[in-house]
N, C-alpha and C. Protein backbone atom coordinates (compact mmCIF):
# COMPACT_ATOMS: atom_id res chain seq x y z
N UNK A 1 15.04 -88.38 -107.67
CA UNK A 1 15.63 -87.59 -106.61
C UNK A 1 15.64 -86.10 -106.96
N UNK A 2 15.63 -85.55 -108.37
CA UNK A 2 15.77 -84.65 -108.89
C UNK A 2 14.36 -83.51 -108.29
N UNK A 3 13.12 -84.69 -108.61
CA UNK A 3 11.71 -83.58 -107.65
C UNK A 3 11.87 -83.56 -106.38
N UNK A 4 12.78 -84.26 -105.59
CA UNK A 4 12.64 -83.89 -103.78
C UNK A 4 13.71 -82.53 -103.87
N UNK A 5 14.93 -82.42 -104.67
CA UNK A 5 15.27 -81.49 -104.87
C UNK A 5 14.80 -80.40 -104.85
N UNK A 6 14.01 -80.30 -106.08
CA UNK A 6 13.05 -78.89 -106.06
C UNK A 6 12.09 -78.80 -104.93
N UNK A 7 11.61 -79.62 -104.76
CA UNK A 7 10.44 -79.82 -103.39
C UNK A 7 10.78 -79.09 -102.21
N UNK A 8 12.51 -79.65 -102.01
CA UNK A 8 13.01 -79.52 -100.79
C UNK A 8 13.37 -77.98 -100.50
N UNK A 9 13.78 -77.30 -102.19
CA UNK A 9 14.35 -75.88 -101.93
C UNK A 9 12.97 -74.92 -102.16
N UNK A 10 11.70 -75.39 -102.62
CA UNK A 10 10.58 -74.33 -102.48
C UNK A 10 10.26 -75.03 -100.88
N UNK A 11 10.60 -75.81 -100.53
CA UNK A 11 9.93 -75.65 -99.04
C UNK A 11 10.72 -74.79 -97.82
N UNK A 12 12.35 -74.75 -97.91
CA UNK A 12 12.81 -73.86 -97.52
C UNK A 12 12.54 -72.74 -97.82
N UNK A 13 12.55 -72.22 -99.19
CA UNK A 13 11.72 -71.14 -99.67
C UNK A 13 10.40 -70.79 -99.00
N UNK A 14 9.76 -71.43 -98.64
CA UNK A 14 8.27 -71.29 -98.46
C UNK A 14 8.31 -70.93 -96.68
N UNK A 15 9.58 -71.10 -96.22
CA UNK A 15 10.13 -70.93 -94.61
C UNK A 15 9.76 -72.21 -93.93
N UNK A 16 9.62 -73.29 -94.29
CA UNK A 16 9.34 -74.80 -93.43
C UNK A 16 10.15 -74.97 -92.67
N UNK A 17 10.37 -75.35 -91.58
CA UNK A 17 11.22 -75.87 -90.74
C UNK A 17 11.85 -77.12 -91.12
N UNK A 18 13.20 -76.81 -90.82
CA UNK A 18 14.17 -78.40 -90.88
C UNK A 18 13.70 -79.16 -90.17
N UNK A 19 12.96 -79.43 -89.28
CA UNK A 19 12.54 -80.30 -88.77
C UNK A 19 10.81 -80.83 -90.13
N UNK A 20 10.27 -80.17 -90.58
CA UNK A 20 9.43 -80.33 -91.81
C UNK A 20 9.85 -81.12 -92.59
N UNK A 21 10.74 -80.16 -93.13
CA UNK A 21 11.57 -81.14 -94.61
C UNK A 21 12.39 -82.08 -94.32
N UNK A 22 12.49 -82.59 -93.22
CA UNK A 22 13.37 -84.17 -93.13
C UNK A 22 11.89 -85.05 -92.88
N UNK A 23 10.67 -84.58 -92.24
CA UNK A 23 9.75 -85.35 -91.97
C UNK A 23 9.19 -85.45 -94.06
N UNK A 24 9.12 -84.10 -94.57
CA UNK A 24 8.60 -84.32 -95.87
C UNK A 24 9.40 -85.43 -96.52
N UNK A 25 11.16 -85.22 -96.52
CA UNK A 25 11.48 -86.12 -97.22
C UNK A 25 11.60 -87.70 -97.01
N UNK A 26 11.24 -87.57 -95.66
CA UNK A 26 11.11 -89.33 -95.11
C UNK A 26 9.56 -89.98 -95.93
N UNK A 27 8.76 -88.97 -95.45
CA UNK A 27 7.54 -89.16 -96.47
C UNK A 27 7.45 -89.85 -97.78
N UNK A 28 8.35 -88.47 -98.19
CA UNK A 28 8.34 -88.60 -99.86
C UNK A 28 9.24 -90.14 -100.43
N UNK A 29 10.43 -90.32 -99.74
CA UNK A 29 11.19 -91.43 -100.24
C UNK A 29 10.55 -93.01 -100.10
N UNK A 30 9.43 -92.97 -98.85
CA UNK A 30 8.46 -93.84 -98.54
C UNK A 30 7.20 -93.90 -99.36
N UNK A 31 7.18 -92.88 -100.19
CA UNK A 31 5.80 -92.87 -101.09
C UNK A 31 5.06 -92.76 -100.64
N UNK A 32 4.87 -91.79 -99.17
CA UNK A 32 3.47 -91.48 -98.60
C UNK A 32 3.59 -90.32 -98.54
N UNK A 33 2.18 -90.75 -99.59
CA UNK A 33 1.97 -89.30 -100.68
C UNK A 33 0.90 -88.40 -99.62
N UNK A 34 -0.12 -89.18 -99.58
CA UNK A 34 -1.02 -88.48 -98.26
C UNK A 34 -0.13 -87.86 -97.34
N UNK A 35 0.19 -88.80 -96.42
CA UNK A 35 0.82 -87.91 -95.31
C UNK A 35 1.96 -87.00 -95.48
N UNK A 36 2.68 -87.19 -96.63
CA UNK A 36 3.28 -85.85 -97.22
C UNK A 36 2.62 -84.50 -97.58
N UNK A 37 1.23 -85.28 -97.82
CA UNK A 37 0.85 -83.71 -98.31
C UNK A 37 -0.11 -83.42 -96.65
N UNK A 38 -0.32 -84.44 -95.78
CA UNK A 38 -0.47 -83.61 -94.57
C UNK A 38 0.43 -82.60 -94.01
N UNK A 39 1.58 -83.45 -94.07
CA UNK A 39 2.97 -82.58 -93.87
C UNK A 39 3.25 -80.99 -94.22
N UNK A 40 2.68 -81.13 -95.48
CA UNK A 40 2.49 -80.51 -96.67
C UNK A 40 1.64 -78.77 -95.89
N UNK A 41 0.59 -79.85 -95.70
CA UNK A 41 -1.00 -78.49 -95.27
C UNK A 41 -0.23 -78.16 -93.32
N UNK A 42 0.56 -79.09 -93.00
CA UNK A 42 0.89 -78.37 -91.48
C UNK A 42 1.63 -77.28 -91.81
N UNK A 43 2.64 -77.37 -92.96
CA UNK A 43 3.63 -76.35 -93.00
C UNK A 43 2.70 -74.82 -93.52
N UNK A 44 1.72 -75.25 -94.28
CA UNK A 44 0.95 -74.00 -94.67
C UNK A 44 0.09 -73.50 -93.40
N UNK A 45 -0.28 -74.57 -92.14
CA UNK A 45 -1.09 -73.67 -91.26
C UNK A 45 -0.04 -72.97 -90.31
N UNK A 46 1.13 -73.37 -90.52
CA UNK A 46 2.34 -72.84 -89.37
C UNK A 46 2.23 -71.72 -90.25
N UNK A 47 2.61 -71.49 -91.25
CA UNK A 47 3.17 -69.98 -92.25
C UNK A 47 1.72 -69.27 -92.38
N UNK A 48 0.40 -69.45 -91.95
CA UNK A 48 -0.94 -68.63 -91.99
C UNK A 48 -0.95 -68.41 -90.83
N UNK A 49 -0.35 -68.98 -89.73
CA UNK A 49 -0.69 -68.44 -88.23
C UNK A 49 0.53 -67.32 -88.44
N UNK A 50 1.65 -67.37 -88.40
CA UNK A 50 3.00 -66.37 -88.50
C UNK A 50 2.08 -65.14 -89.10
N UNK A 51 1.24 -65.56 -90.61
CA UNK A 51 0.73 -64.25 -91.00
C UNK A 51 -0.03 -63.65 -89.92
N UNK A 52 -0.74 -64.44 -89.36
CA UNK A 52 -2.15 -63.94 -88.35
C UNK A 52 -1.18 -62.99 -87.29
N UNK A 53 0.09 -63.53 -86.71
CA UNK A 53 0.55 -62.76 -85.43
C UNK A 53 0.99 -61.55 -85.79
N UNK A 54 1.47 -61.53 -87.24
CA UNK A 54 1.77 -60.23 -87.68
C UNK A 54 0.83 -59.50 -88.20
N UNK A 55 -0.39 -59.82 -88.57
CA UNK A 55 -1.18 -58.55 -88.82
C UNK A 55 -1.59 -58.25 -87.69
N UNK A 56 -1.69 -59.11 -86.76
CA UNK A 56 -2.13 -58.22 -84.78
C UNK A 56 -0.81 -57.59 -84.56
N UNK A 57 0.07 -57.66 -85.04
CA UNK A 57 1.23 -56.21 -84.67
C UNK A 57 0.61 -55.46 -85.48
N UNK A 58 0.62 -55.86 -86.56
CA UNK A 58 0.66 -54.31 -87.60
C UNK A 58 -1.24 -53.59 -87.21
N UNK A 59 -1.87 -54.39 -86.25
CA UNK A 59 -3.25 -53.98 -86.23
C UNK A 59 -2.73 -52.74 -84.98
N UNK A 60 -1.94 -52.99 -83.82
CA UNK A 60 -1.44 -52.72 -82.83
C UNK A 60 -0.59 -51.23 -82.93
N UNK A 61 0.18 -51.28 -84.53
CA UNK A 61 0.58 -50.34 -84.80
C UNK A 61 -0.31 -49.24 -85.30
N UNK A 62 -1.26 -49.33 -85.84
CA UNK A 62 -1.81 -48.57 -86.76
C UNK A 62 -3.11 -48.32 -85.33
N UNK A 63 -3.23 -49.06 -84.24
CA UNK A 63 -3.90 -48.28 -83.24
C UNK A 63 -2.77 -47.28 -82.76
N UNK A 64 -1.28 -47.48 -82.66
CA UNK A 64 -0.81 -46.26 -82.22
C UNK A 64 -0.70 -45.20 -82.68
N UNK A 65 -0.63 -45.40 -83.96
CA UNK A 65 -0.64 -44.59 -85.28
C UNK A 65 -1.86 -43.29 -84.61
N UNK A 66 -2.72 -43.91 -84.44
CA UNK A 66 -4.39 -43.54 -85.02
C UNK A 66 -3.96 -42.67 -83.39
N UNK A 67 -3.35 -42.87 -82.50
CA UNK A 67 -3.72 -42.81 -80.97
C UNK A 67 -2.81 -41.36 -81.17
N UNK A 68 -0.94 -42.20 -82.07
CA UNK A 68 -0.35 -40.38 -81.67
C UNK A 68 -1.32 -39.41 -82.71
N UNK A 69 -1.61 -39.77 -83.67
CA UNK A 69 -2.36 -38.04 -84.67
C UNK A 69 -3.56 -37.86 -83.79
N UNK A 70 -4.25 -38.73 -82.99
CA UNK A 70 -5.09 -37.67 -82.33
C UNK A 70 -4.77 -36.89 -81.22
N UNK A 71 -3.62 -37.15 -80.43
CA UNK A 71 -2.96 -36.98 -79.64
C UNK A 71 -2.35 -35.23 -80.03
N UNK A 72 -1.88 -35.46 -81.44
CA UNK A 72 -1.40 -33.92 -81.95
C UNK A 72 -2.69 -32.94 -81.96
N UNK A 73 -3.60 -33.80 -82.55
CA UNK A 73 -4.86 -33.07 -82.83
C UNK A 73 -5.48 -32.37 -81.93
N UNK A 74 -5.45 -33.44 -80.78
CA UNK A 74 -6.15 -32.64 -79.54
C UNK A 74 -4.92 -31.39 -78.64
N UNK A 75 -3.77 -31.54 -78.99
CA UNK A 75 -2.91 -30.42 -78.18
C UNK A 75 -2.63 -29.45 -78.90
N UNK A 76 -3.18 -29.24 -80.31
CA UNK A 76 -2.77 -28.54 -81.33
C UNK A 76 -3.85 -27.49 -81.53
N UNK A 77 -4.95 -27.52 -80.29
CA UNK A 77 -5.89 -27.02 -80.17
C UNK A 77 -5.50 -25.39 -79.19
């Protein structure tokens, strides 16, 4: 019980959803090791999409960025 422990607090760590880690630990106490570690790879494509939506902000920002300095550039004329 001691590794679902650790399991359980790097997966909160890792931002999994409570709804995750009760499916991981039903998994894990059942010894399905596979579909735990499917479990496993969903929680990593949920936390790579979160990355994806935030670099289209931060892509979004750095077009405004780029939009106000030319903006100075051209009235500074």
């Amino acid at each position: 019980m001691e590794v679902w422990k650790e399991m359980r607090a790097r997966m909160e760590d890792a931002g999994c959803t409570a709804d995750a880690i009760g499916r991981a630990e039903s998994l894990y106490e059942a010894g399905a090791v596979e579909d735990l570690i499917r479990c496993l790879r969903s929680c990593r494509c949920d936390a790579l999409e979160e990355i994806h939506v935030r670099q289209r902000r931060l892509d979004v920002l750095d077009g405004l960025i780029r939009d106000a300095r030319k903006h100075v550039k051209e009235n500074a004329r």
